[in-house]
PDB file of N, CA and C in Angstrom:
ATOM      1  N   UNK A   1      45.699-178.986 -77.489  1.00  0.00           N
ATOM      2  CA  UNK A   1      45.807-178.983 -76.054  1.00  0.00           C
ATOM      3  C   UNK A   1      44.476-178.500 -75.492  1.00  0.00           C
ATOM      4  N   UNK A   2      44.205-178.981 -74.269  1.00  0.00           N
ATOM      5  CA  UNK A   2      42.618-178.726 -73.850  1.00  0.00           C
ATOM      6  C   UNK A   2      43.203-177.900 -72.650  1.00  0.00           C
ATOM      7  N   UNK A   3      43.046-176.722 -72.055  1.00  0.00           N
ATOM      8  CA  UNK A   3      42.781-176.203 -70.748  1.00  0.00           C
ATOM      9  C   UNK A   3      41.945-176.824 -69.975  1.00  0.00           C
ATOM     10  N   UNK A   4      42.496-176.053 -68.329  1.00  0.00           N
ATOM     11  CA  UNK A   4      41.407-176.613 -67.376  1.00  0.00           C
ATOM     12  C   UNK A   4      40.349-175.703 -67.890  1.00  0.00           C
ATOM     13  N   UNK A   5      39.026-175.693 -67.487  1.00  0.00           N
ATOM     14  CA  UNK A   5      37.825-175.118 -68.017  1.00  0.00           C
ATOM     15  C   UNK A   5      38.039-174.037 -67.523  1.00  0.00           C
ATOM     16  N   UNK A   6      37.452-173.109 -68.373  1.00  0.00           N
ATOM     17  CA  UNK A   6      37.697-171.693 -68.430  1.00  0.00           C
ATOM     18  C   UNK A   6      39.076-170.724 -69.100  1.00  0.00           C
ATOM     19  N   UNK A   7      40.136-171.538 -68.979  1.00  0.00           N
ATOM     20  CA  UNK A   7      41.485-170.998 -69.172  1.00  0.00           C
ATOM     21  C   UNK A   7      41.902-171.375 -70.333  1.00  0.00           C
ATOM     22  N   UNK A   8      41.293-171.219 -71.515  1.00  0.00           N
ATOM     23  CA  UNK A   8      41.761-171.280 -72.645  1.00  0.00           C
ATOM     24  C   UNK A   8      41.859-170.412 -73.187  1.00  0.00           C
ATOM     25  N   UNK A   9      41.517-169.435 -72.884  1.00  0.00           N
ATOM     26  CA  UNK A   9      42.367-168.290 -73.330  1.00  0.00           C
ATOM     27  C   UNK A   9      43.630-167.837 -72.470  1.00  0.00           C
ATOM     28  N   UNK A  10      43.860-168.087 -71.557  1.00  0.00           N
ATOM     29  CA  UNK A  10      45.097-167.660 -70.943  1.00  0.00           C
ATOM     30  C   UNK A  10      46.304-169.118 -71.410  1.00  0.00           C
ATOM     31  N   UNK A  11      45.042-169.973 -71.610  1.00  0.00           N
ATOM     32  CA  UNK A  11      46.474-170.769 -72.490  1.00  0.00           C
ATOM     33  C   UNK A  11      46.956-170.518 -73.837  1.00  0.00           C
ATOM     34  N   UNK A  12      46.590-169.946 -74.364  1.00  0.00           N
ATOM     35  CA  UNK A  12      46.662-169.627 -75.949  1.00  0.00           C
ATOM     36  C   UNK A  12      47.638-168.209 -75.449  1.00  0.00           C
ATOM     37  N   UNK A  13      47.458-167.541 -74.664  1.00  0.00           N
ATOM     38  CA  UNK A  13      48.427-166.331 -74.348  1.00  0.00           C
ATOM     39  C   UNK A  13      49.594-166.958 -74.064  1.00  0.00           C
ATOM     40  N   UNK A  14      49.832-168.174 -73.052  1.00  0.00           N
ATOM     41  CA  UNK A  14      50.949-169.004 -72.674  1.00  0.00           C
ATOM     42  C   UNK A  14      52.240-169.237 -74.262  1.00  0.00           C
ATOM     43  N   UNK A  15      50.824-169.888 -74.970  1.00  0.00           N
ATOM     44  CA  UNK A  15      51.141-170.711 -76.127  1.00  0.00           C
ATOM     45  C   UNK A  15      52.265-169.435 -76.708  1.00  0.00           C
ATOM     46  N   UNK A  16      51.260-168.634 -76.671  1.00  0.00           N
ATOM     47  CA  UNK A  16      52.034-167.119 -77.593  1.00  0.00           C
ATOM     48  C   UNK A  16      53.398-166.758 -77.543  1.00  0.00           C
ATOM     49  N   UNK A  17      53.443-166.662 -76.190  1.00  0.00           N
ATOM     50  CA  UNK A  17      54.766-166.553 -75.564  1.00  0.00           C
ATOM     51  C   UNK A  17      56.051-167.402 -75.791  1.00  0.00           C
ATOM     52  N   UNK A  18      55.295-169.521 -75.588  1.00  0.00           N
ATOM     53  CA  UNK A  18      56.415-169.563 -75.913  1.00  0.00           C
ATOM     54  C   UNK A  18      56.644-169.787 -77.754  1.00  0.00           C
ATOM     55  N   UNK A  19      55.857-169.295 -78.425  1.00  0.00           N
ATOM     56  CA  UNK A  19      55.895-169.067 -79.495  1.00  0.00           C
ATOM     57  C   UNK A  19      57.036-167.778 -80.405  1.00  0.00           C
ATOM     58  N   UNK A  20      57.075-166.831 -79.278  1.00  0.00           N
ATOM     59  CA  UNK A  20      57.584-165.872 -79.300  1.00  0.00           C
ATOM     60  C   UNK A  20      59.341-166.478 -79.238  1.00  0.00           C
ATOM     61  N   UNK A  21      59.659-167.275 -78.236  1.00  0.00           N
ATOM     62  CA  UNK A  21      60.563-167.803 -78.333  1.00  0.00           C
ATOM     63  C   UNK A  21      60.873-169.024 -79.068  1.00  0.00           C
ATOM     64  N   UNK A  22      60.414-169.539 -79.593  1.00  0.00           N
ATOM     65  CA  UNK A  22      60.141-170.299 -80.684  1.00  0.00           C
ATOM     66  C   UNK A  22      61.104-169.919 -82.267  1.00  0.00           C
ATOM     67  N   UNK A  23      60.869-168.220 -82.167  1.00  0.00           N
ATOM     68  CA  UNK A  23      61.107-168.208 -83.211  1.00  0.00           C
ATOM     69  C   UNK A  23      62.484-167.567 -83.635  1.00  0.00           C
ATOM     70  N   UNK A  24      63.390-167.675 -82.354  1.00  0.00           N
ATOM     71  CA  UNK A  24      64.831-167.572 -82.524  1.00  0.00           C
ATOM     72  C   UNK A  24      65.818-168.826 -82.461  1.00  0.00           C
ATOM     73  N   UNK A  25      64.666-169.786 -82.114  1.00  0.00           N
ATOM     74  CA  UNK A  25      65.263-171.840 -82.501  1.00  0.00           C
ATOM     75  C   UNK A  25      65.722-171.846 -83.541  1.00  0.00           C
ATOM     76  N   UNK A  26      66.905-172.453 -83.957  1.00  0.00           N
ATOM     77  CA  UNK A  26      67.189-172.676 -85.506  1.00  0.00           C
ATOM     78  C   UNK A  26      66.468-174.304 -86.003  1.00  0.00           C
ATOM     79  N   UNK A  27      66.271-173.782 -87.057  1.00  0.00           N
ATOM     80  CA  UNK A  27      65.513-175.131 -87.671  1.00  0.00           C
ATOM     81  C   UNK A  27      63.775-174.942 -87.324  1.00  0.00           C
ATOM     82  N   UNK A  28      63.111-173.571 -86.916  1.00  0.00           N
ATOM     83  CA  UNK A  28      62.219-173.890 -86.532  1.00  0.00           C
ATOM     84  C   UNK A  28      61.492-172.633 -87.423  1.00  0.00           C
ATOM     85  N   UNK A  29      60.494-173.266 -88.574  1.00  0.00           N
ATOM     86  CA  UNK A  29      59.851-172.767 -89.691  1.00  0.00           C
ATOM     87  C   UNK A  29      58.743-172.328 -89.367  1.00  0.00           C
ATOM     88  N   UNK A  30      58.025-172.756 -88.319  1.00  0.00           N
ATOM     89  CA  UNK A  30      56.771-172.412 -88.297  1.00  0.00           C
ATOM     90  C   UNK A  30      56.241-172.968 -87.079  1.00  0.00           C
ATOM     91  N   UNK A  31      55.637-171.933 -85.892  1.00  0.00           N
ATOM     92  CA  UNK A  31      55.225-172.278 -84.487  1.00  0.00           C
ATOM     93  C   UNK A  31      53.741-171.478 -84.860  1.00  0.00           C
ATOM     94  N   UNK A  32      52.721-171.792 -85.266  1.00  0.00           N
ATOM     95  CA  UNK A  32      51.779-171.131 -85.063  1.00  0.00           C
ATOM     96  C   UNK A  32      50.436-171.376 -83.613  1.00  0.00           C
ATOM     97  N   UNK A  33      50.038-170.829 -82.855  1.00  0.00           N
ATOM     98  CA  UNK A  33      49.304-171.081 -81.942  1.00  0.00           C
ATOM     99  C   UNK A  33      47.827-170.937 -82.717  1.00  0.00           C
ATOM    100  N   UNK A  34      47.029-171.668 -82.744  1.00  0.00           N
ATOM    101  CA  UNK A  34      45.552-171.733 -83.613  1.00  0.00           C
ATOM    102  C   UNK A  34      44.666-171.962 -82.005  1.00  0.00           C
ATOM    103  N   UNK A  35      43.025-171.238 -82.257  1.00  0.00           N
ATOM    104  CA  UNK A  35      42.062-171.279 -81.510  1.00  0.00           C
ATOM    105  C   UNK A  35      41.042-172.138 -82.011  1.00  0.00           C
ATOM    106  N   UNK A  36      40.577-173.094 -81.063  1.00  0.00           N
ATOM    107  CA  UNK A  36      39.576-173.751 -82.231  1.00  0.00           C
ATOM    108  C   UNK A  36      38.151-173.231 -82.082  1.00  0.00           C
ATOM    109  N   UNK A  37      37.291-172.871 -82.791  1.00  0.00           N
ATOM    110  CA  UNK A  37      36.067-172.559 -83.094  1.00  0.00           C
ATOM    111  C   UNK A  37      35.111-172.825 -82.655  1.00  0.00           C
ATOM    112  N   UNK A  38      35.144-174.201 -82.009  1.00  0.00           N
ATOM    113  CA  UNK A  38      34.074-174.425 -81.333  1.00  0.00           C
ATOM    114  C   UNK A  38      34.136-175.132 -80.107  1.00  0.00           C
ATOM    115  N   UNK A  39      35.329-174.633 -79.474  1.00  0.00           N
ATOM    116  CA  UNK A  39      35.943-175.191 -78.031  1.00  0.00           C
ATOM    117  C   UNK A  39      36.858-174.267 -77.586  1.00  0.00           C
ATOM    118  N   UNK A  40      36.621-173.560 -76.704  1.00  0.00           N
ATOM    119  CA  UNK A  40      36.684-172.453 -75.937  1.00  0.00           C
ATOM    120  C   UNK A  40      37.859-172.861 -75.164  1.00  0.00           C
ATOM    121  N   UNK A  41      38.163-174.246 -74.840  1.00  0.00           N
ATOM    122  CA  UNK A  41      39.192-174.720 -74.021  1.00  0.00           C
ATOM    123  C   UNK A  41      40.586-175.125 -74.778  1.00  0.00           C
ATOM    124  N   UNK A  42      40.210-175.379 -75.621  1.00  0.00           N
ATOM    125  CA  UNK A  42      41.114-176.134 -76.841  1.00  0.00           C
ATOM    126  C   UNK A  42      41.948-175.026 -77.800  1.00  0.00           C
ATOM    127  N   UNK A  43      43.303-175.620 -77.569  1.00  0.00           N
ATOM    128  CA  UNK A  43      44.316-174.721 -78.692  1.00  0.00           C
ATOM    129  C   UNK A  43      45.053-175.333 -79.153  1.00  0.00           C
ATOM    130  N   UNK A  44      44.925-175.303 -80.402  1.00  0.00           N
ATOM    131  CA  UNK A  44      46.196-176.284 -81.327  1.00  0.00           C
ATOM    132  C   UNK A  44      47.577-175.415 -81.575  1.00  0.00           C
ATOM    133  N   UNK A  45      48.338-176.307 -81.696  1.00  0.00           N
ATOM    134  CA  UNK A  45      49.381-175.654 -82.329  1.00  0.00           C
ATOM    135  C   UNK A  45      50.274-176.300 -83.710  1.00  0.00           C
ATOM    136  N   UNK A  46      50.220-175.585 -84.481  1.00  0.00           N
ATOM    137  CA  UNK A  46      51.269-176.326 -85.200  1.00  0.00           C
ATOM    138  C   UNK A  46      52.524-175.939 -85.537  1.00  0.00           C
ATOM    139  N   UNK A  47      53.466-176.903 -85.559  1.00  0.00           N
ATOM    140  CA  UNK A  47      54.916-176.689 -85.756  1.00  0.00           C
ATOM    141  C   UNK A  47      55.472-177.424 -87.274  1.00  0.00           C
ATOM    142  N   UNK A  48      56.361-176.213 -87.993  1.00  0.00           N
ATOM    143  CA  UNK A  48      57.237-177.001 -88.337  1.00  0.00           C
ATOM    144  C   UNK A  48      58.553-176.413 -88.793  1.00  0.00           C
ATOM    145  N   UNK A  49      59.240-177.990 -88.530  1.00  0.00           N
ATOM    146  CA  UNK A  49      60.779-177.745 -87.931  1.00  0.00           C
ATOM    147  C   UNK A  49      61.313-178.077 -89.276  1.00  0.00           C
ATOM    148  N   UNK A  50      62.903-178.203 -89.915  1.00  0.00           N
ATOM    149  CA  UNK A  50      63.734-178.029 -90.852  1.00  0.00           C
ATOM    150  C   UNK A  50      63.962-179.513 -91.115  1.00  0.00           C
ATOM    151  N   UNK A  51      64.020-180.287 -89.377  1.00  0.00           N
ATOM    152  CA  UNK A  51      64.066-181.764 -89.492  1.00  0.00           C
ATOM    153  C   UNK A  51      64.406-181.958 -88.012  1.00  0.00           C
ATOM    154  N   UNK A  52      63.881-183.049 -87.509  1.00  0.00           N
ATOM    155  CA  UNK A  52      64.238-183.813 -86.449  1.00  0.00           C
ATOM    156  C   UNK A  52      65.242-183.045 -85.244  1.00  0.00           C
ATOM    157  N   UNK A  53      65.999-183.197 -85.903  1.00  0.00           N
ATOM    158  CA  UNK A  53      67.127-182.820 -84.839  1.00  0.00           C
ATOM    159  C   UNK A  53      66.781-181.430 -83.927  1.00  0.00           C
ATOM    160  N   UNK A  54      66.649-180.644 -84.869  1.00  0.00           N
ATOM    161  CA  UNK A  54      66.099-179.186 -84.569  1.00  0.00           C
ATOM    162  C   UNK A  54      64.785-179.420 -83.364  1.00  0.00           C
ATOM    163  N   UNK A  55      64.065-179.663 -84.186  1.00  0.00           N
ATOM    164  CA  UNK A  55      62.764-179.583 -83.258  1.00  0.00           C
ATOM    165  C   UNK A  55      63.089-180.526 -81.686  1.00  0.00           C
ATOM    166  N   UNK A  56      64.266-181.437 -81.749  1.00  0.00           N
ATOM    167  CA  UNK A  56      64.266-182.434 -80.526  1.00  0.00           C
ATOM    168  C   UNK A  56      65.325-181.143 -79.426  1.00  0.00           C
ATOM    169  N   UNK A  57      66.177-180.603 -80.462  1.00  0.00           N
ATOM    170  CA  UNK A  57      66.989-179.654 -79.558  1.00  0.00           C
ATOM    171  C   UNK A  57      65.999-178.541 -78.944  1.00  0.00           C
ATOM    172  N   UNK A  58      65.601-178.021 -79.739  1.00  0.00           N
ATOM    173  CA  UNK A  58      64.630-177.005 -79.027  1.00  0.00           C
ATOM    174  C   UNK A  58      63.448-177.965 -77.605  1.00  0.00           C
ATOM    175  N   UNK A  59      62.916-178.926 -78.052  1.00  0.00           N
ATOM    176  CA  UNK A  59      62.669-179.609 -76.550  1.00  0.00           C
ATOM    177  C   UNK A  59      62.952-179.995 -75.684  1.00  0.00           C
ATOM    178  N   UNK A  60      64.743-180.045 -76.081  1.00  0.00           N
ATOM    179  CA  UNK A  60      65.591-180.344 -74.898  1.00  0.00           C
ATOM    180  C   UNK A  60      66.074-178.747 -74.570  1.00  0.00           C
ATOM    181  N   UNK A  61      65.836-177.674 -74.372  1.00  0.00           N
ATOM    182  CA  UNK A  61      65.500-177.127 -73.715  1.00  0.00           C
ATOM    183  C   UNK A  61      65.246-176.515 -72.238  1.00  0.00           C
ATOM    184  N   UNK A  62      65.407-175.901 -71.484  1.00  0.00           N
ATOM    185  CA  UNK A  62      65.314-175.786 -70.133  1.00  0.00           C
ATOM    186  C   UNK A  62      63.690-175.414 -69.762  1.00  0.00           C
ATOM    187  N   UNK A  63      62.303-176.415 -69.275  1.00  0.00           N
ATOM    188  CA  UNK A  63      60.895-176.018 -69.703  1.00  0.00           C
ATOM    189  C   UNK A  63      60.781-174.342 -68.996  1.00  0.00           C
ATOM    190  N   UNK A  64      61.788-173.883 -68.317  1.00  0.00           N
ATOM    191  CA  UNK A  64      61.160-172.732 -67.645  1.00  0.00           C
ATOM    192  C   UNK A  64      61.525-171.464 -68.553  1.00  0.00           C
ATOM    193  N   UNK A  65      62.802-171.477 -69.345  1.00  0.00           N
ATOM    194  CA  UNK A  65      63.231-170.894 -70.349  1.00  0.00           C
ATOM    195  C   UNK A  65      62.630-171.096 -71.204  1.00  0.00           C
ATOM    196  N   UNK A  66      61.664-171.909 -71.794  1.00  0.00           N
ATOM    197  CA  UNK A  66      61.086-171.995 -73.437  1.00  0.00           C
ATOM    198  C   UNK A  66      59.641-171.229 -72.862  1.00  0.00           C
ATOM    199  N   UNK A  67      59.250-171.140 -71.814  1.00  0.00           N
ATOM    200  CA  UNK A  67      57.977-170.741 -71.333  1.00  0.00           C
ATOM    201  C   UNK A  67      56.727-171.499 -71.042  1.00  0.00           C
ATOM    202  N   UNK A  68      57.441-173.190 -70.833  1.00  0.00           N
ATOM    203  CA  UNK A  68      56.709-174.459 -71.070  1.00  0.00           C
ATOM    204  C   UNK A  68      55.747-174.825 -69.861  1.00  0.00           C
ATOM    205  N   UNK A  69      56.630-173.880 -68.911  1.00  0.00           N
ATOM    206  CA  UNK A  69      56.251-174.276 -66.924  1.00  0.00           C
ATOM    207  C   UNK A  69      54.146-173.947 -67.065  1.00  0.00           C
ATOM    208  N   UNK A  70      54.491-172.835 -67.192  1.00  0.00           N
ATOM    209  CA  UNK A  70      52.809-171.850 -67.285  1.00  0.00           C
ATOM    210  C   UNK A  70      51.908-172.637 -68.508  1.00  0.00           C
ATOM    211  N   UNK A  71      52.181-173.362 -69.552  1.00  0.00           N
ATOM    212  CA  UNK A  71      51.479-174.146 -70.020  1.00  0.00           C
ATOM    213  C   UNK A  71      50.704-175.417 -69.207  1.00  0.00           C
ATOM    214  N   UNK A  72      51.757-176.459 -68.758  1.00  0.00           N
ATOM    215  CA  UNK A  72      51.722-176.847 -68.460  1.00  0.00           C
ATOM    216  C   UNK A  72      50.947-176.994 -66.701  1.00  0.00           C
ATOM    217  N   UNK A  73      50.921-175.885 -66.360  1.00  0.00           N
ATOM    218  CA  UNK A  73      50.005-175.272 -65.428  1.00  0.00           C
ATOM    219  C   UNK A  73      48.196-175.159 -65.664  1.00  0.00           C
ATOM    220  N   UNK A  74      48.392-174.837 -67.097  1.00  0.00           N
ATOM    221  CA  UNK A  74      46.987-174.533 -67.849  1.00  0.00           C
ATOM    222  C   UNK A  74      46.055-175.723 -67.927  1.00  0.00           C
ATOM    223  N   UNK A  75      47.239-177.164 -68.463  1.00  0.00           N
ATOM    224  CA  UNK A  75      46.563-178.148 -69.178  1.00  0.00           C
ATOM    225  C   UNK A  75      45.517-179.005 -68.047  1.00  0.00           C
ATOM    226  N   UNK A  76      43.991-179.655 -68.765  1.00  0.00           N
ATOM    227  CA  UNK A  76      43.128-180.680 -68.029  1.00  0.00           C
ATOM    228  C   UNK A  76      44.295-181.714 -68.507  1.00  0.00           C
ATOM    229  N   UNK A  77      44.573-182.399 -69.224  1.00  0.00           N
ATOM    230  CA  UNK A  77      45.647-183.185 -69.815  1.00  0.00           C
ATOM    231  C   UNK A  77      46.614-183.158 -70.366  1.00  0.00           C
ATOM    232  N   UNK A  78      47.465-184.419 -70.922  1.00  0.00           N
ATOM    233  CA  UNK A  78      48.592-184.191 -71.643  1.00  0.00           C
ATOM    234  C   UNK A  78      48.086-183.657 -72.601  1.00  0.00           C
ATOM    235  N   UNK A  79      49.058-183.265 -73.498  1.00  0.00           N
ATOM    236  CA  UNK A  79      48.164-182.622 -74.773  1.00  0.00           C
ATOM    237  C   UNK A  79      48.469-183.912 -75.788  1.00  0.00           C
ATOM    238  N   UNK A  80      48.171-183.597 -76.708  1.00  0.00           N
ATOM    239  CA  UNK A  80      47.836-185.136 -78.078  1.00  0.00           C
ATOM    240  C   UNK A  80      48.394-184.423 -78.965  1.00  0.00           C
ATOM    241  N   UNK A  81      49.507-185.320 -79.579  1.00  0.00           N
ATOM    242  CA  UNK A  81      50.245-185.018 -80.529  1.00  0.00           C
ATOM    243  C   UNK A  81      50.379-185.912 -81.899  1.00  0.00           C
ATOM    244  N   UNK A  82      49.994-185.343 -82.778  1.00  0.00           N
ATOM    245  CA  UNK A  82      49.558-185.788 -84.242  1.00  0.00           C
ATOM    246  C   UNK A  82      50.957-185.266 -85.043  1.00  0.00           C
ATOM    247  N   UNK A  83      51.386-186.410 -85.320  1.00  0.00           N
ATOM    248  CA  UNK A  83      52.320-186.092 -86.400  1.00  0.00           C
ATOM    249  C   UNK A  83      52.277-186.251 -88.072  1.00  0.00           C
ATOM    250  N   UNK A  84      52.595-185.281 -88.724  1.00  0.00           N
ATOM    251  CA  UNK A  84      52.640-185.542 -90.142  1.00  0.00           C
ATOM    252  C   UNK A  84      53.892-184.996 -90.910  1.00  0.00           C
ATOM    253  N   UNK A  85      53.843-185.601 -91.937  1.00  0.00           N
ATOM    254  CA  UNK A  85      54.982-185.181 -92.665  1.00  0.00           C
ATOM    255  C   UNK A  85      54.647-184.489 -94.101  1.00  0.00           C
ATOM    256  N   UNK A  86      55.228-182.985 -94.370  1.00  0.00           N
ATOM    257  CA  UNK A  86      54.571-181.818 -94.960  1.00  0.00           C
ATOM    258  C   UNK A  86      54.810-182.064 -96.120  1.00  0.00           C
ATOM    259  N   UNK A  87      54.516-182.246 -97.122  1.00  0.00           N
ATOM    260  CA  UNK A  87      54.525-182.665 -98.633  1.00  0.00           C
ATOM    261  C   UNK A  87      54.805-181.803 -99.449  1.00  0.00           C
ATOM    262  N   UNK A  88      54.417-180.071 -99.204  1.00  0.00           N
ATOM    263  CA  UNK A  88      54.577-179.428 -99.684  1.00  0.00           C
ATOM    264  C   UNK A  88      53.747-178.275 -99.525  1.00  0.00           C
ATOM    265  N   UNK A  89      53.513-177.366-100.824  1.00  0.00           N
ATOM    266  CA  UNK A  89      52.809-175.869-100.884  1.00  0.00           C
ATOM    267  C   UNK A  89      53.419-175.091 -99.731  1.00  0.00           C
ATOM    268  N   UNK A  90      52.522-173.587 -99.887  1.00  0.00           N
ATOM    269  CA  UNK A  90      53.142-172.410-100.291  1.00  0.00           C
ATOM    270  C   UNK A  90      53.275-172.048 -98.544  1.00  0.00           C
ATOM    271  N   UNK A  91      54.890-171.505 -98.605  1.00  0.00           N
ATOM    272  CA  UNK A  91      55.298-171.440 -97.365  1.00  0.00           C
ATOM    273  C   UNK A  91      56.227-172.516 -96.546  1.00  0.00           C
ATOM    274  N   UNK A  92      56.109-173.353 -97.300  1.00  0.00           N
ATOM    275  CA  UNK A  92      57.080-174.718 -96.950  1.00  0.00           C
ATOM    276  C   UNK A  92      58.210-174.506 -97.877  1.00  0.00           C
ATOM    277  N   UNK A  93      58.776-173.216 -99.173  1.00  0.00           N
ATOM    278  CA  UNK A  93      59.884-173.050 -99.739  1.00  0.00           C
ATOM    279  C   UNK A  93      59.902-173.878-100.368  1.00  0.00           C
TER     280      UNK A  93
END
């Protein structure tokens, strides 16, 4: 996700938050908020969920209850979403 300029760090605080709630979702293994290194505006996140269903329930969601509103406040754009499917190693059980 890219912030408007300057506010990438108050988006990564956003991120945190709803990360924080994130992690009483069932089905939801891993919400980490990442900073990238050489873009001050830019915060990745990665997720991963148990399977499908999980991760679609938690987005259906109410956005002001997950803490989605104040993100979405932050962003220059939509954010870009890269999907993969986790193969394995340590922490995936």
């Amino acid at each position: 996700m890219v912030a408007v300029e300057g506010q990438g760090p108050e988006l990564a605080k956003a991120l945190l938050r709803v990360a924080d709630g994130m992690a009483a979702q069932p089905g939801c293994l891993a919400y980490v908020v990442n900073a990238a290194p050489d873009e001050a505006d830019a915060v990745w996140v990665t997720e991963i969920w148990a399977d499908s269903a999980s991760s679609e329930a938690a987005l259906g969601r109410d956005i002001g209850e997950a803490g989605l509103a104040d993100v979405l406040e932050l962003l220059a754009s939509p954010p870009e979403y890269i999907e993969v499917t986790p193969l394995g190693g340590p922490g995936l059980g």
